[in-house]
PDB file of N, CA and C in Angstrom:
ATOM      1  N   UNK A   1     -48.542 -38.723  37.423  1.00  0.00           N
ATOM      2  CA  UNK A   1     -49.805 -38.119  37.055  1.00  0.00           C
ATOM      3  C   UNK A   1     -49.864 -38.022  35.535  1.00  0.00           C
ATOM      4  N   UNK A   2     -50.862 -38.277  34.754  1.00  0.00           N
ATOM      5  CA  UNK A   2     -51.565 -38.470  33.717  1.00  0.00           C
ATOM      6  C   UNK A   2     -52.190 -37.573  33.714  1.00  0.00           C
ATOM      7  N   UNK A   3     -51.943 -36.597  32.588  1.00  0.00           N
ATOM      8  CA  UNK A   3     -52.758 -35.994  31.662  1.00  0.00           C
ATOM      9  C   UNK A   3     -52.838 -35.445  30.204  1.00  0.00           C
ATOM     10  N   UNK A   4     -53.474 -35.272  29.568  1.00  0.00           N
ATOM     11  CA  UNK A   4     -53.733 -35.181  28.170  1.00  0.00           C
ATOM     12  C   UNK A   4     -54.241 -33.511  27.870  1.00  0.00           C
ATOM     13  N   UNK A   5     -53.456 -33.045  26.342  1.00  0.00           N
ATOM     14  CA  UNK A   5     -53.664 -32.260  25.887  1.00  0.00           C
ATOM     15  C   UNK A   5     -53.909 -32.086  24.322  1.00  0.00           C
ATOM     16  N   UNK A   6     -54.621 -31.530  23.359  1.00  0.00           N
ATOM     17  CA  UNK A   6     -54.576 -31.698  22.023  1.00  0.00           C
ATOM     18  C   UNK A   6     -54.098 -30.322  21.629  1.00  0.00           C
ATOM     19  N   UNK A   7     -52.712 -30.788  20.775  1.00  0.00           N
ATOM     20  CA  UNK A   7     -52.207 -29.725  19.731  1.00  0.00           C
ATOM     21  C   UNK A   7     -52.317 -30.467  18.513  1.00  0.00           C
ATOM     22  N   UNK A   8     -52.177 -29.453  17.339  1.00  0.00           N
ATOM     23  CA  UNK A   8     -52.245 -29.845  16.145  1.00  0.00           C
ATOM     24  C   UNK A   8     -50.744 -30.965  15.473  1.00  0.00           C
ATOM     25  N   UNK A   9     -51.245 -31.815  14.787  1.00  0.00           N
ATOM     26  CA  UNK A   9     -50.231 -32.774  14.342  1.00  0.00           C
ATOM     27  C   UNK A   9     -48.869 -31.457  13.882  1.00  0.00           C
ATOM     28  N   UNK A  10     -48.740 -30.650  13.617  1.00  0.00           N
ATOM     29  CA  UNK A  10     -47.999 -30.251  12.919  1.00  0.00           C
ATOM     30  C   UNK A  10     -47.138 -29.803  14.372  1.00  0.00           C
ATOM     31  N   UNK A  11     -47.576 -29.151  14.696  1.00  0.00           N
ATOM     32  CA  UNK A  11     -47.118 -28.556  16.341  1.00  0.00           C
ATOM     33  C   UNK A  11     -46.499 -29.672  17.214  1.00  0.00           C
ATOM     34  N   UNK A  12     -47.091 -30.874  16.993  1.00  0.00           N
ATOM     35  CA  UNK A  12     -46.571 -31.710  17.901  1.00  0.00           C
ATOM     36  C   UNK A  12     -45.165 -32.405  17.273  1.00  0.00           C
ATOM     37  N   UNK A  13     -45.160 -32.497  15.903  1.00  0.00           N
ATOM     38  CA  UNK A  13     -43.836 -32.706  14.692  1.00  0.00           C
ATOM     39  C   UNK A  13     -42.935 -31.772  15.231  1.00  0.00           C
ATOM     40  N   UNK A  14     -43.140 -31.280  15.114  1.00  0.00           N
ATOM     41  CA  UNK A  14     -42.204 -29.431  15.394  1.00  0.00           C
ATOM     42  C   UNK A  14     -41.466 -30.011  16.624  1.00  0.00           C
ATOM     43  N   UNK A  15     -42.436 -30.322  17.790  1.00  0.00           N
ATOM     44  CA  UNK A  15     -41.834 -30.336  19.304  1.00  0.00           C
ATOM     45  C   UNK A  15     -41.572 -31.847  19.511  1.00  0.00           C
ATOM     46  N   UNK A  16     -41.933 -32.965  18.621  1.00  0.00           N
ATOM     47  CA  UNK A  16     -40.764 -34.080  18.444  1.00  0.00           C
ATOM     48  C   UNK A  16     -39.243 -33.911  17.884  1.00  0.00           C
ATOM     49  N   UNK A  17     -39.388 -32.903  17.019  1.00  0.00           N
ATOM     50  CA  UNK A  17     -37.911 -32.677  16.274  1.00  0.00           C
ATOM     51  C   UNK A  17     -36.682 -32.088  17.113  1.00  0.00           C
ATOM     52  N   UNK A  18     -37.780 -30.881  17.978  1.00  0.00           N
ATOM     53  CA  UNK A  18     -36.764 -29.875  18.345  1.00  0.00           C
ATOM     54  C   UNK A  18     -36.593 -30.794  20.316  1.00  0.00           C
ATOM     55  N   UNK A  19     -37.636 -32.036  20.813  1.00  0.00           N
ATOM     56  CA  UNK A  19     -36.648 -32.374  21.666  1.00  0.00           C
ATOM     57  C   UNK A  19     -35.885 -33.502  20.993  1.00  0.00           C
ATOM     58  N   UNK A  20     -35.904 -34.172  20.419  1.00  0.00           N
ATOM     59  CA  UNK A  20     -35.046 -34.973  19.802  1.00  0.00           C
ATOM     60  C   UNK A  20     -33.750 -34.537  19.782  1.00  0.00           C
ATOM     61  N   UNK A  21     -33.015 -32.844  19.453  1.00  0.00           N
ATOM     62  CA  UNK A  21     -32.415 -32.526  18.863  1.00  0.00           C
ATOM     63  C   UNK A  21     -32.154 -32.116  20.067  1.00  0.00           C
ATOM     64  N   UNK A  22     -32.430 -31.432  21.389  1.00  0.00           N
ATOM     65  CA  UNK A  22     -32.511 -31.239  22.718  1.00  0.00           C
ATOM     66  C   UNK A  22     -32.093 -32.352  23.517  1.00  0.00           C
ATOM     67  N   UNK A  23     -31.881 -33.565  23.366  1.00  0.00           N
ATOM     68  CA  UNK A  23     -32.291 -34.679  24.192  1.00  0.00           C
ATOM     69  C   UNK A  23     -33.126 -34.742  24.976  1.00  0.00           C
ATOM     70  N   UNK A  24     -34.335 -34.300  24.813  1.00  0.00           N
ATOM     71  CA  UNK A  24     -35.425 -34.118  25.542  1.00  0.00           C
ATOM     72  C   UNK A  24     -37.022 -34.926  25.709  1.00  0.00           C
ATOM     73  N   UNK A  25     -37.919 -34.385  26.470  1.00  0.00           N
ATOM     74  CA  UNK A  25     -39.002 -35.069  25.718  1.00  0.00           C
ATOM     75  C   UNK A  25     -39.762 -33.971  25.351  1.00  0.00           C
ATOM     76  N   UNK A  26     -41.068 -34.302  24.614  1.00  0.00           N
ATOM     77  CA  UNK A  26     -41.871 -33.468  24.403  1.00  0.00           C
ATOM     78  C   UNK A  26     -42.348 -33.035  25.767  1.00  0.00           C
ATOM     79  N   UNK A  27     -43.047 -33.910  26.579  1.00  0.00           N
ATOM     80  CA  UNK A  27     -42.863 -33.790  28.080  1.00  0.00           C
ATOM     81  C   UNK A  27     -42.688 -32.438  28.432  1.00  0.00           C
ATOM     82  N   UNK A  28     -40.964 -32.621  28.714  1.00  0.00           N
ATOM     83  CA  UNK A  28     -40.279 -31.723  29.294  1.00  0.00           C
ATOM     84  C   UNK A  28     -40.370 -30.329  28.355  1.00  0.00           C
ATOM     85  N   UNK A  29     -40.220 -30.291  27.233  1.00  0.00           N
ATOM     86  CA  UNK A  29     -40.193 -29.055  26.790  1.00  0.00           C
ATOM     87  C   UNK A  29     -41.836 -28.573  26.917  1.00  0.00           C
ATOM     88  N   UNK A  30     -42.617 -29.217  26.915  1.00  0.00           N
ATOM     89  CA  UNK A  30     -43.619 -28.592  27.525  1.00  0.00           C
ATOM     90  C   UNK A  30     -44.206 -27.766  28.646  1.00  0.00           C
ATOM     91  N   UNK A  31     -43.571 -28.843  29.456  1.00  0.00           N
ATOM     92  CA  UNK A  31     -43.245 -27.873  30.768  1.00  0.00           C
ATOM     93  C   UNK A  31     -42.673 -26.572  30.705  1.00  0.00           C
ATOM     94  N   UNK A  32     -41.411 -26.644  30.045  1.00  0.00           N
ATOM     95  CA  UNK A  32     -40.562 -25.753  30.331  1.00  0.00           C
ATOM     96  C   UNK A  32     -41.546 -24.208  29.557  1.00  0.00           C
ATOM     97  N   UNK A  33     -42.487 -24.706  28.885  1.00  0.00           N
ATOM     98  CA  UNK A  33     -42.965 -23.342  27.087  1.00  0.00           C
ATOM     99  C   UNK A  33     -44.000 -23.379  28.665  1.00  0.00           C
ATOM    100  N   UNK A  34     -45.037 -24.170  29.083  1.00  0.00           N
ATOM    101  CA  UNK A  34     -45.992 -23.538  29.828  1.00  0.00           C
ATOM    102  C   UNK A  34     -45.817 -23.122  31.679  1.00  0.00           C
ATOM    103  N   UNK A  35     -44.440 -23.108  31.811  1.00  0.00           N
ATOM    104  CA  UNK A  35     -43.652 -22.702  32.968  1.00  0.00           C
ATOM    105  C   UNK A  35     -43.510 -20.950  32.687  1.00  0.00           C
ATOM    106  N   UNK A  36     -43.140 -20.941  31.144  1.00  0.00           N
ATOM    107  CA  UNK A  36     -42.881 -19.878  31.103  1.00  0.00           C
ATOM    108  C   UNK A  36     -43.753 -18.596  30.921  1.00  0.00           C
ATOM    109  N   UNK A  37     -44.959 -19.693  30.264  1.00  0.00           N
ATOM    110  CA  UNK A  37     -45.680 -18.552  29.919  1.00  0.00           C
ATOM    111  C   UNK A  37     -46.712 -18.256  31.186  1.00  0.00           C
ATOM    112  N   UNK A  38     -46.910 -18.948  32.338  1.00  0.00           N
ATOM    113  CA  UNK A  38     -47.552 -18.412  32.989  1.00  0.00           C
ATOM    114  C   UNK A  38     -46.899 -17.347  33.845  1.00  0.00           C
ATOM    115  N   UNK A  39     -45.106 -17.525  34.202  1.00  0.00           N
ATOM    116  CA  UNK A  39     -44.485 -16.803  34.937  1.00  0.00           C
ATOM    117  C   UNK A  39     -44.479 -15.116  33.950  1.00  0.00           C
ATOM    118  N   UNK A  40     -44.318 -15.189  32.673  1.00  0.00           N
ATOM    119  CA  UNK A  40     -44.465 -14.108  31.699  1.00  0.00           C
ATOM    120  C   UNK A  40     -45.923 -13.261  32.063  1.00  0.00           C
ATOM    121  N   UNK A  41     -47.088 -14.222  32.356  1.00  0.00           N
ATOM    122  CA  UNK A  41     -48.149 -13.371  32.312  1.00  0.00           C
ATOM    123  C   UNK A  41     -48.148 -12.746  33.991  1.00  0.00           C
ATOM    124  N   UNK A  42     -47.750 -13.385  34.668  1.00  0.00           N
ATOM    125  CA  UNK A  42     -47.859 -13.501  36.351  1.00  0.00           C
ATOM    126  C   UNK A  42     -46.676 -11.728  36.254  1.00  0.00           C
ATOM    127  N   UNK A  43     -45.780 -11.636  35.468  1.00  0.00           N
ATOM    128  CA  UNK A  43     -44.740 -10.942  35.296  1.00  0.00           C
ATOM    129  C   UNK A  43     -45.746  -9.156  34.878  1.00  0.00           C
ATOM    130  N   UNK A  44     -46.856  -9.628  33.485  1.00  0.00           N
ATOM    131  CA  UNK A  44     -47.153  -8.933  32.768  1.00  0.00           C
ATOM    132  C   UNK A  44     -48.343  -7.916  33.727  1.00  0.00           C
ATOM    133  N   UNK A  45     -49.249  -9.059  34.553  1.00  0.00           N
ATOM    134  CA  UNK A  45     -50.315  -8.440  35.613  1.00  0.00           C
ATOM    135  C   UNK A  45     -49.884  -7.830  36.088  1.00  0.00           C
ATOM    136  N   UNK A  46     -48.467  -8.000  36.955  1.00  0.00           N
ATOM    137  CA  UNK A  46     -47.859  -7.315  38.399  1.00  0.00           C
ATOM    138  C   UNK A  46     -46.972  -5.782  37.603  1.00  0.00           C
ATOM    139  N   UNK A  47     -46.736  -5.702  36.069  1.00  0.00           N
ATOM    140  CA  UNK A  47     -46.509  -4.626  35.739  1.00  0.00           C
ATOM    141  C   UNK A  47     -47.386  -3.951  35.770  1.00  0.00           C
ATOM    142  N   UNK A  48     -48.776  -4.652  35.173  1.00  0.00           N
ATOM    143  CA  UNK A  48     -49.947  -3.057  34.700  1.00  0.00           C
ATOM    144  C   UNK A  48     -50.424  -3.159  36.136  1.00  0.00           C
ATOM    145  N   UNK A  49     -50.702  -4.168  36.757  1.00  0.00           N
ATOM    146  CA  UNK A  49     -51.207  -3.171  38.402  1.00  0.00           C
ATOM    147  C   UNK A  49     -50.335  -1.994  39.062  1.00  0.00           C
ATOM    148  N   UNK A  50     -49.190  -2.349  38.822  1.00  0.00           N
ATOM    149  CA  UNK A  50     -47.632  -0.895  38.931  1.00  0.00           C
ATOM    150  C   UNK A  50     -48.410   0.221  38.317  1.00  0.00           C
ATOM    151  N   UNK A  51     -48.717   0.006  37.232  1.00  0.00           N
ATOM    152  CA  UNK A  51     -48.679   0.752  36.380  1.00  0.00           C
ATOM    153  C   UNK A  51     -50.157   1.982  36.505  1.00  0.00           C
ATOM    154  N   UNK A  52     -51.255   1.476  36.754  1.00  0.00           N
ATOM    155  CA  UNK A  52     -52.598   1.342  37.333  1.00  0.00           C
ATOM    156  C   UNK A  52     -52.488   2.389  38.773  1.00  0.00           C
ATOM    157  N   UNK A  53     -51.669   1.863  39.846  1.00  0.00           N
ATOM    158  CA  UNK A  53     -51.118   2.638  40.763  1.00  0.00           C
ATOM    159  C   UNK A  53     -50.663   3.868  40.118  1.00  0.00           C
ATOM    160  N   UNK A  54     -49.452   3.824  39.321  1.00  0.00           N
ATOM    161  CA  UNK A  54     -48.612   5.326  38.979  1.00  0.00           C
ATOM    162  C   UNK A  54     -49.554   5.886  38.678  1.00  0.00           C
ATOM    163  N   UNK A  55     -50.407   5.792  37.668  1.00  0.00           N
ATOM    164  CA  UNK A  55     -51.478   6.160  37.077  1.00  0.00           C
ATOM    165  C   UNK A  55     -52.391   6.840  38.007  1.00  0.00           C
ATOM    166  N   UNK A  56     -52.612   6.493  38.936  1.00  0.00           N
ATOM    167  CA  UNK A  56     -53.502   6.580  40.221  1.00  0.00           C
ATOM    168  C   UNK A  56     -53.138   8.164  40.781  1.00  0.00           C
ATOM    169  N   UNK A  57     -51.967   7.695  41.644  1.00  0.00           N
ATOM    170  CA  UNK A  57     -50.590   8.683  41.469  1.00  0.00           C
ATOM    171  C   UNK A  57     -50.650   9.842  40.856  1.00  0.00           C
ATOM    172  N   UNK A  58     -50.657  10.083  39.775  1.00  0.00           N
ATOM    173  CA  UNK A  58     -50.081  11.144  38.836  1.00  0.00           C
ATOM    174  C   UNK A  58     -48.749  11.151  38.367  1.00  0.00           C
ATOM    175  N   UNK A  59     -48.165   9.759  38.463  1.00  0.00           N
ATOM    176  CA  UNK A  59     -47.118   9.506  38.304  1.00  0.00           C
ATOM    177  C   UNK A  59     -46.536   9.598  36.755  1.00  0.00           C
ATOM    178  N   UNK A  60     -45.277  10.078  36.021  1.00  0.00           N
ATOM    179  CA  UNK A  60     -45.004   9.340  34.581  1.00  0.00           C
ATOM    180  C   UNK A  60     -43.722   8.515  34.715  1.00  0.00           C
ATOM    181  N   UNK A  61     -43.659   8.300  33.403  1.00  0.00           N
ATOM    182  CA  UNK A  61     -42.035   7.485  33.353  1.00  0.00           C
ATOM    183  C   UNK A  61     -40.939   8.445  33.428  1.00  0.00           C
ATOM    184  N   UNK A  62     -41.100   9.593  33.200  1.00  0.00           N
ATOM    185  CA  UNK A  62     -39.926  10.114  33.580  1.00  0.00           C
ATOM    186  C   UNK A  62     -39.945  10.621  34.990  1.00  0.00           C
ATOM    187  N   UNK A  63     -40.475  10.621  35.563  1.00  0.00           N
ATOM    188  CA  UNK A  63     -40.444  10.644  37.557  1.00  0.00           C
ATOM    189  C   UNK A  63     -39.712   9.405  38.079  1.00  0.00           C
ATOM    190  N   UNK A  64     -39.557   8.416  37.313  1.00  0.00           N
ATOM    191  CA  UNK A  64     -39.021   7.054  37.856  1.00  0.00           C
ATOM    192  C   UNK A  64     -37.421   7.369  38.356  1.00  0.00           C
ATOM    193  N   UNK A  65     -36.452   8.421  37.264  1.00  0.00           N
ATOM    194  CA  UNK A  65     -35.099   8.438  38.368  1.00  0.00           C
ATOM    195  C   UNK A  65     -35.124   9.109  39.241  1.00  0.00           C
ATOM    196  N   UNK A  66     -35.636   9.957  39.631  1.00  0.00           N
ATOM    197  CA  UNK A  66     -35.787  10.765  40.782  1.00  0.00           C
ATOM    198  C   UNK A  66     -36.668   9.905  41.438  1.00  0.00           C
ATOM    199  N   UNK A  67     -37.495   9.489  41.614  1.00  0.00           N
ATOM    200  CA  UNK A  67     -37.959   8.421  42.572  1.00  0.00           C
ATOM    201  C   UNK A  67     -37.062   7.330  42.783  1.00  0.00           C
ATOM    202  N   UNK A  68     -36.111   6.573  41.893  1.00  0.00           N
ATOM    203  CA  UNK A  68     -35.338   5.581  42.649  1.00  0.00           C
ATOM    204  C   UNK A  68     -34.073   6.334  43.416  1.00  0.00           C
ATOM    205  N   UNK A  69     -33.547   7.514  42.807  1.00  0.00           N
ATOM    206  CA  UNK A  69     -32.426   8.466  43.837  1.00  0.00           C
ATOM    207  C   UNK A  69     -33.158   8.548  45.219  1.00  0.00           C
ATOM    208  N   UNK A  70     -34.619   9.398  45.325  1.00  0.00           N
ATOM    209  CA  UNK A  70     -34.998   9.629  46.660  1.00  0.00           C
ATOM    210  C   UNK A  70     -35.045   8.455  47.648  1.00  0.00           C
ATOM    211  N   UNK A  71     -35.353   7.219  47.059  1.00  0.00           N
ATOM    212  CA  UNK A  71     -35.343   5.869  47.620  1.00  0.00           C
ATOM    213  C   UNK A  71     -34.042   5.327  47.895  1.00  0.00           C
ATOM    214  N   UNK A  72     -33.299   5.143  47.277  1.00  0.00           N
ATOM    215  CA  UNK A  72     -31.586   5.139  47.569  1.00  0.00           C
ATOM    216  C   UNK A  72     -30.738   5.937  48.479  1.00  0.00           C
ATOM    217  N   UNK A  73     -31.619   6.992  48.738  1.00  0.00           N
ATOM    218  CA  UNK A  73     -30.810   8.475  49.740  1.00  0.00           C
ATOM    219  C   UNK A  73     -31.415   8.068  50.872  1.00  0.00           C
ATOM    220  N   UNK A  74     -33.063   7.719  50.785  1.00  0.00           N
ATOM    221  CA  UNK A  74     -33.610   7.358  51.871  1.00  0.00           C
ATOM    222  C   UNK A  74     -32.855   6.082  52.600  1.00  0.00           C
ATOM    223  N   UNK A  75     -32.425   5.033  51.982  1.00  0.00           N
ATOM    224  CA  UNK A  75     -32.433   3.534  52.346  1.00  0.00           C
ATOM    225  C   UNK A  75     -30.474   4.047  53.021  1.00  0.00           C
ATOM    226  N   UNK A  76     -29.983   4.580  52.677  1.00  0.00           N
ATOM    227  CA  UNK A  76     -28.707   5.188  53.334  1.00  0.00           C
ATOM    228  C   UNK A  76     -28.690   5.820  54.555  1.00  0.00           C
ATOM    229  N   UNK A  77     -29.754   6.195  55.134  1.00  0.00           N
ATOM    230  CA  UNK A  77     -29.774   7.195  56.029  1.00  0.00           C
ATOM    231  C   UNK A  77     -29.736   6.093  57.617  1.00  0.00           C
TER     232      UNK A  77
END
């Protein structure tokens, strides 16, 4: 599969050098920068919806160890 993207000449220098120096291709390190950044944002949503909930809740950050103890005492029983 074929497809095309435009970055700036300078950006694309940058990511000839650094797979060159990788044994890589630009290709592949592409993949790998937009693999990551969607799993980062996919990462970033599923925190603030957490977060959105606690919020909901009346929850804070300091309720979090006593909520993972009660969950740990529970999961023992």
């Amino acid at each position: 599969m074929q497809n095309a993207i435009q970055i700036s000449d300078e950006l694309l220098a940058e990511l000839q050098s650094k797979a060159a120096l990788e044994g890589k291709s630009v290709n592949e390190l592409a993949e790998v920068a937009f693999r990551q950044y969607l799993e980062k944002d996919q990462w970033q949503r599923l925190v603030e919806s957490k977060r959105a909930a606690a919020r909901i809740r009346g929850l804070k950050e300091a309720d979090v160890p006593r909520l993972v103890d009660e969950v740990r005492r529970e999961r023992r029983l």
